[in-house]
Protein backbone atom coordinates (compact mmCIF):
# COMPACT_ATOMS: atom_id res chain seq x y z
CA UNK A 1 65.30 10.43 -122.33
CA UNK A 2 65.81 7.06 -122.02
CA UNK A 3 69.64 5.80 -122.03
CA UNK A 4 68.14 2.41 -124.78
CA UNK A 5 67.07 2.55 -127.87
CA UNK A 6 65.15 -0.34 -129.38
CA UNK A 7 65.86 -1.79 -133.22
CA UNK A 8 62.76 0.15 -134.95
CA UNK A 9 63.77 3.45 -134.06
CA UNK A 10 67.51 3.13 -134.43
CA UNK A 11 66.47 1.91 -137.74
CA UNK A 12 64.16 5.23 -138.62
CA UNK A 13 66.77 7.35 -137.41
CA UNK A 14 69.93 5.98 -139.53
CA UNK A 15 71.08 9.00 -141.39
CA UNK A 16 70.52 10.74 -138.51
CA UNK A 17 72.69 9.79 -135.67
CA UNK A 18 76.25 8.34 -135.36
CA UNK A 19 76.55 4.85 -134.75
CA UNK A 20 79.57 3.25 -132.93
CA UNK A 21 79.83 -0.36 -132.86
CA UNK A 22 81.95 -1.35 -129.44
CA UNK A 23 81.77 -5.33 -130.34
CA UNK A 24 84.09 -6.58 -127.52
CA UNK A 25 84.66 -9.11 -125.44
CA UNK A 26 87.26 -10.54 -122.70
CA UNK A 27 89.73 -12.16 -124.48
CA UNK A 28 89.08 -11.92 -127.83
CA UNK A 29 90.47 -9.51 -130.33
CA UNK A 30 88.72 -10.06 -133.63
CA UNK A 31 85.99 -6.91 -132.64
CA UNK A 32 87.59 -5.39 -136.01
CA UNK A 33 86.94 -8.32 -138.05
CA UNK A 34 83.30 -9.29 -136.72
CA UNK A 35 82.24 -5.33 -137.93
CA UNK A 36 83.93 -5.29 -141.48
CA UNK A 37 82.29 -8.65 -141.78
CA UNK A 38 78.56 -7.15 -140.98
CA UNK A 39 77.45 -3.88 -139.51
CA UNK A 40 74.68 -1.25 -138.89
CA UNK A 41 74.71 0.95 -141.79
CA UNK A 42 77.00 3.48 -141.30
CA UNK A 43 78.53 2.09 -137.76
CA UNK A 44 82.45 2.75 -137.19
CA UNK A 45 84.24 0.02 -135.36
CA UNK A 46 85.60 1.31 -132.28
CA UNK A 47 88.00 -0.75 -129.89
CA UNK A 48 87.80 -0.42 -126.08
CA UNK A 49 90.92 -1.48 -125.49
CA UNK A 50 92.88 1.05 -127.55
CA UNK A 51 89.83 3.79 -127.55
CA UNK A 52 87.90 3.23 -124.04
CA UNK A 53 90.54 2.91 -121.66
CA UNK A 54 94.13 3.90 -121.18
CA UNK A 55 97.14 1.10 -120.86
CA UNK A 56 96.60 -1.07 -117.39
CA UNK A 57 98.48 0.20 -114.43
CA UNK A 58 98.37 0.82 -111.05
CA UNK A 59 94.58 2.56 -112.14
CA UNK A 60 93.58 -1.53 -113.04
CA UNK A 61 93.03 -3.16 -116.48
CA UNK A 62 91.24 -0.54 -118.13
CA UNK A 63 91.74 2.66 -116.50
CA UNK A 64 89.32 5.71 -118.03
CA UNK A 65 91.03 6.97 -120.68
CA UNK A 66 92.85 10.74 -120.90
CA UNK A 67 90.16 13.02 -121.42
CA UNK A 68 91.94 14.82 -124.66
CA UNK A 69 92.89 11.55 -126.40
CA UNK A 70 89.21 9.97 -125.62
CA UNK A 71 88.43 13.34 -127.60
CA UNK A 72 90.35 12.86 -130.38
CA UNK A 73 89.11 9.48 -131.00
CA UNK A 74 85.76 10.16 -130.89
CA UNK A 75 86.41 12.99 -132.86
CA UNK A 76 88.02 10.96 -135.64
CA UNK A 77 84.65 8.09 -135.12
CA UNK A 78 82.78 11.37 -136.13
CA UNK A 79 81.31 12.19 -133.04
CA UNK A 80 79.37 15.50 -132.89
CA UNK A 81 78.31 17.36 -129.26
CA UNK A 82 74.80 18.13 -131.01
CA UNK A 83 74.12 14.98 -133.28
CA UNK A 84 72.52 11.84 -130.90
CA UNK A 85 74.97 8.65 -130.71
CA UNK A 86 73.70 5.25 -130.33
CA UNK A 87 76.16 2.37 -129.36
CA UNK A 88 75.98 -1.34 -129.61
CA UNK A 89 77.49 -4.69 -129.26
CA UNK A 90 76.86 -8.04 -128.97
CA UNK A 91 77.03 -9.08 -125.58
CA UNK A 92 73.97 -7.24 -123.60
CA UNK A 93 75.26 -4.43 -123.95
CA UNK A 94 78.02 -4.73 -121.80
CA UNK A 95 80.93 -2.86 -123.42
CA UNK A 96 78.92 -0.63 -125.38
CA UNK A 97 77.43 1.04 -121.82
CA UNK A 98 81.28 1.75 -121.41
CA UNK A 99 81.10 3.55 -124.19
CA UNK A 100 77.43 5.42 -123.23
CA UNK A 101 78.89 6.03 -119.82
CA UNK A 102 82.73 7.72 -121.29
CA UNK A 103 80.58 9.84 -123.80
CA UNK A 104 78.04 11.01 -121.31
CA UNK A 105 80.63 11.49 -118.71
CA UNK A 106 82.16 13.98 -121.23
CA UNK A 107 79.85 15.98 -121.36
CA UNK A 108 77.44 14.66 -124.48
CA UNK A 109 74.05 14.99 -123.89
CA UNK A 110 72.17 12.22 -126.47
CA UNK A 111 73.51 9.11 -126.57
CA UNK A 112 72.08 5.00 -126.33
CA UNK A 113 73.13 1.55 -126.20
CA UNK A 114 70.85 -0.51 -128.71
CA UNK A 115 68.51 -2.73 -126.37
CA UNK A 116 69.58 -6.55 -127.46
CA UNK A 117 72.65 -5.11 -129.84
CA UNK A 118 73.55 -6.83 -132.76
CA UNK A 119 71.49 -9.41 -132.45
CA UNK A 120 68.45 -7.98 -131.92
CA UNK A 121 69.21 -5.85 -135.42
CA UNK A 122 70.00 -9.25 -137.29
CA UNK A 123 67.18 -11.06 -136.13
CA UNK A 124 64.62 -8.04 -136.71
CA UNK A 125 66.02 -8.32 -140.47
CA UNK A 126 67.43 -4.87 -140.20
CA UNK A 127 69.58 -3.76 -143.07
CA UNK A 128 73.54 -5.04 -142.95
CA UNK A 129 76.87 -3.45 -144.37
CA UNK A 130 79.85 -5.09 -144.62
CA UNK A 131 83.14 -3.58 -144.75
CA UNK A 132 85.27 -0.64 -142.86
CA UNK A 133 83.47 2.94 -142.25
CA UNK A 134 85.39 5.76 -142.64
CA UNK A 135 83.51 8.83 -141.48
CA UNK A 136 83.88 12.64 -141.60
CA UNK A 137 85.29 13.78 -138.87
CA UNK A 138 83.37 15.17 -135.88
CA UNK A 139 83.72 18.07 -133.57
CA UNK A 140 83.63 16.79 -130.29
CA UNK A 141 85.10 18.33 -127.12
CA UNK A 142 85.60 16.51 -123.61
CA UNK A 143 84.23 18.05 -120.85
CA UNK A 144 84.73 15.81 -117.70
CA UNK A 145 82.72 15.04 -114.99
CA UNK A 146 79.15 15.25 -116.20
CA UNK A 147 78.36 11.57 -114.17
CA UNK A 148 80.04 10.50 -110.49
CA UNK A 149 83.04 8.53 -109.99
CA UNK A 150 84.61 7.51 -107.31
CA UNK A 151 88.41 6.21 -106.46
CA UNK A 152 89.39 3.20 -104.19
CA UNK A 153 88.71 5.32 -100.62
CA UNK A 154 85.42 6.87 -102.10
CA UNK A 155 84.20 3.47 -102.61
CA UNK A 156 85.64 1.89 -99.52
CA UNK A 157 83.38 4.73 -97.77
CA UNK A 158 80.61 3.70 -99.53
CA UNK A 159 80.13 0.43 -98.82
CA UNK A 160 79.58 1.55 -95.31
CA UNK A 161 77.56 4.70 -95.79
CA UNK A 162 75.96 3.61 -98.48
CA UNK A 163 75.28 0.68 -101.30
CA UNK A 164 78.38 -0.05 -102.93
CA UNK A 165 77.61 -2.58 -106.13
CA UNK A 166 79.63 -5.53 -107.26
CA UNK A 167 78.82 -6.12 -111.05
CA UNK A 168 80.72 -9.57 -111.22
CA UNK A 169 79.36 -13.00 -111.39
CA UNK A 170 78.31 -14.24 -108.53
CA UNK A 171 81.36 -16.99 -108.53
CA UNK A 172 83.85 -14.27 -108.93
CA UNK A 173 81.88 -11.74 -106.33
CA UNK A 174 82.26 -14.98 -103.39
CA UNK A 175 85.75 -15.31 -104.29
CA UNK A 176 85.39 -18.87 -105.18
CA UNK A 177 87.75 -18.43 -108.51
CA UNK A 178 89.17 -15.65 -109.91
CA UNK A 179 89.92 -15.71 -113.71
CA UNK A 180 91.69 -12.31 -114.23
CA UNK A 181 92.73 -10.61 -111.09
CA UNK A 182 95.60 -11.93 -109.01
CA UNK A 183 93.32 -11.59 -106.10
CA UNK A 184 89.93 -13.82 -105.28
CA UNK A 185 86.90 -12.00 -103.34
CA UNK A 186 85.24 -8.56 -102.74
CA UNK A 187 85.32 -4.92 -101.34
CA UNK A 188 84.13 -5.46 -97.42
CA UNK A 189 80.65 -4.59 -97.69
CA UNK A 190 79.83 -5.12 -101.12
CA UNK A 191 76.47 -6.38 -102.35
CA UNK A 192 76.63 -8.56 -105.72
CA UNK A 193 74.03 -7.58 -108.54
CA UNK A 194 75.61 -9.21 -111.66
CA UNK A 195 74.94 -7.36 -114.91
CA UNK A 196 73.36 -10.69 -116.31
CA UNK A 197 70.71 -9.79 -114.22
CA UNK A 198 70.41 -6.70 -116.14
CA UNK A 199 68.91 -8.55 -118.88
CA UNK A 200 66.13 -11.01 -119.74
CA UNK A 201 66.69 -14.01 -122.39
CA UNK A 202 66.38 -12.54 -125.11
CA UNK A 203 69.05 -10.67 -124.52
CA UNK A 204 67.43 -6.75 -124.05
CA UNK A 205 67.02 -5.01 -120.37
CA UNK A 206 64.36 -6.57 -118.22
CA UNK A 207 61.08 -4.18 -117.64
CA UNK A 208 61.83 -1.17 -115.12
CA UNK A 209 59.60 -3.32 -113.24
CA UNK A 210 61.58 -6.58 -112.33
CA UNK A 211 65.10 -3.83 -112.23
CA UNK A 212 63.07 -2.41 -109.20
CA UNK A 213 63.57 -5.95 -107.89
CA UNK A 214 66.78 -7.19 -108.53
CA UNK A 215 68.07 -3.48 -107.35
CA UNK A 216 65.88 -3.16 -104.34
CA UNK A 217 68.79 -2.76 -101.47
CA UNK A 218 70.08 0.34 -104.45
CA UNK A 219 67.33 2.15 -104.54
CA UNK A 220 67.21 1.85 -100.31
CA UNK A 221 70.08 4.16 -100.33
CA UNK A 222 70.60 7.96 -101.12
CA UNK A 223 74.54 6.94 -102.61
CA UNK A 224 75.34 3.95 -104.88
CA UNK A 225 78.40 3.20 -106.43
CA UNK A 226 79.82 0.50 -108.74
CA UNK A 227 82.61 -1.61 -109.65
CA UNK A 228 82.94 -5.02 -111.40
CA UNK A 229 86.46 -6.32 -112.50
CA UNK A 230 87.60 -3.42 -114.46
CA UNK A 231 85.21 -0.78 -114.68
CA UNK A 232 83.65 -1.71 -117.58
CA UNK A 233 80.70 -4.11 -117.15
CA UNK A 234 79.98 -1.42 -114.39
CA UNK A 235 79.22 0.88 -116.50
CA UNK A 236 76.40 -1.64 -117.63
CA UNK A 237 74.79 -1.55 -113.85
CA UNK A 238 74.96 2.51 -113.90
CA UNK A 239 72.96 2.51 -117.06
CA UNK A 240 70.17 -0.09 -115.14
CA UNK A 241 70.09 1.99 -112.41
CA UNK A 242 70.05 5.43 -114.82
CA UNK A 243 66.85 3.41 -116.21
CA UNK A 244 65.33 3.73 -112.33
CA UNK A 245 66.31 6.91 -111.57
CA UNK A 246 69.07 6.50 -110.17
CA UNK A 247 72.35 8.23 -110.47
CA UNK A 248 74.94 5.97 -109.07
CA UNK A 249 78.65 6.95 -109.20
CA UNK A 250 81.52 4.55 -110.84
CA UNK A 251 84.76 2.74 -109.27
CA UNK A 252 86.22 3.44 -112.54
CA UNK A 253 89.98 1.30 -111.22
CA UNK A 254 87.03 -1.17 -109.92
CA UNK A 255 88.71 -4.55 -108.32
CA UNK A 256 91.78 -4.71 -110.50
CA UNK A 257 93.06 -1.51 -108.99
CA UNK A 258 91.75 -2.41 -105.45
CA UNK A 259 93.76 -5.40 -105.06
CA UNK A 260 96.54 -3.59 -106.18
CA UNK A 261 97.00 -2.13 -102.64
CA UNK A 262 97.20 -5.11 -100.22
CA UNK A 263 96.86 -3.04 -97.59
CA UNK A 264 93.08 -2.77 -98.76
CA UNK A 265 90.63 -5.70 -97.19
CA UNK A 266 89.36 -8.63 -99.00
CA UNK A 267 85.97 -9.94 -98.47
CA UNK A 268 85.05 -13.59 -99.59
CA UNK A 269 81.72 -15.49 -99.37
């Protein structure tokens, strides 16, 4: 099955499946508000700062969260084991693969990201609902470790032995600025395949095609990892690779935990 799911069948299915909206985006906090103002039928808001990740630490800005309280949440977004999920945003799909990745990680065996998110719904003239969704509560149980991860060393290793994936912009990959992390540049060995890539311009994944392309020194190699700043545009490189076969494993504490070592090398250019 594939991990996307295009407007036209999310819209046949409504009714069907549980729909999470993960609207989110560095530096800005009004996810919340954009839902209640206009939503998938049925969606419940969820917030990947509070839901998809634990406080930062010495783990980096978003560390996964604690497999019991990730749970819960989900539980109380009415998240089922045996009823398909489909998540969405409005930014590629780059935090709602977060949410794909944590869900599937756990253990749940049917879930999506909506190929061009909410824009692609609004400007197919899907059906809109306004306000906040309260569903009935779901059943779900976490069962860790259903997809690869890997901490600081496993990547390190990696990105000798095999491909190790940087999912930042190029700029921030070259170590030419640095908006967020104390510390400019890349893990030694590296290669940079931005999630922008990911996509074409209207906004949905490019054809498995042109992926075969832009991931061609991935698919070279028997072991692939990734990290980006945090560990959650990552998640959006797993799910292109997922899309070619390829099951690459995630730096979860990605650079903002690297750098919190300086003992660890810094590559720039």
């Amino acid at each position: 099955m594939s991990p996307l799911i295009g407007v036209p069948e999310l819209a046949r299915a409504l009714g069907s499946v549980t729909v999470l909206d993960v609207r989110w985006q560095l530096g800005r906090s009004d996810g919340r508000a954009q839902h209640e103002a206009g939503h998938v039928p049925g969606a419940v808001y969820v917030d990947l700062d509070t839901v998809l990740a634990d406080p930062a630490g010495a783990g980096g800005r978003h560390p996964l969260p604690e497999p019991g309280r990730f749970a819960e949440e989900m539980r109380r977004c009415g998240v089922d084991r045996d009823r398909p999920v489909v998540v969405y945003d409005d930014v590629g799909g780059t935090s709602a693969a977060r949410c794909w990745w944590l869900l599937r990680f756990h253990g749940h065996p049917d879930v999506r990201v909506l190929d061009g998110g909410w824009s692609a719904w609004r400007a197919a003239g899907s059906p809109v609902e306004a306000g906040p969704v309260t569903p009935e509560r779901g059943s779900f149980d976490a069962d860790p470790g259903h997809l690869p991860v890997v901490d600081a060393d496993g990547a390190a290793r990696i990105a000798g032995d095999g491909v190790l994936v940087d999912a930042r912009a190029p700029e921030r990959y070259r170590g030419e600025v640095e908006p967020v992390d104390p510390v400019a540049g890349h893990v030694p060995g590296a290669v940079n395949v931005p999630t922008a890539a990911n996509l074409g311009q209207d906004g949905r994944f490019r054809t498995v095609e042109e992926l075969r392309e832009v991931y061609a020194a991935a698919l070279a190699s028997d072991e692939v990892a990734v990290y980006c700043g945090s560990g959650v545009t990552a998640a959006h490189d797993v799910l292109a690779l997922e899309l070619l076969g390829v099951r690459a494993a995630l730096y979860a504490g990605s650079w903002s935990e690297w750098v919190t070592d300086p003992e660890r090398p810094v590559a720039t250019g």
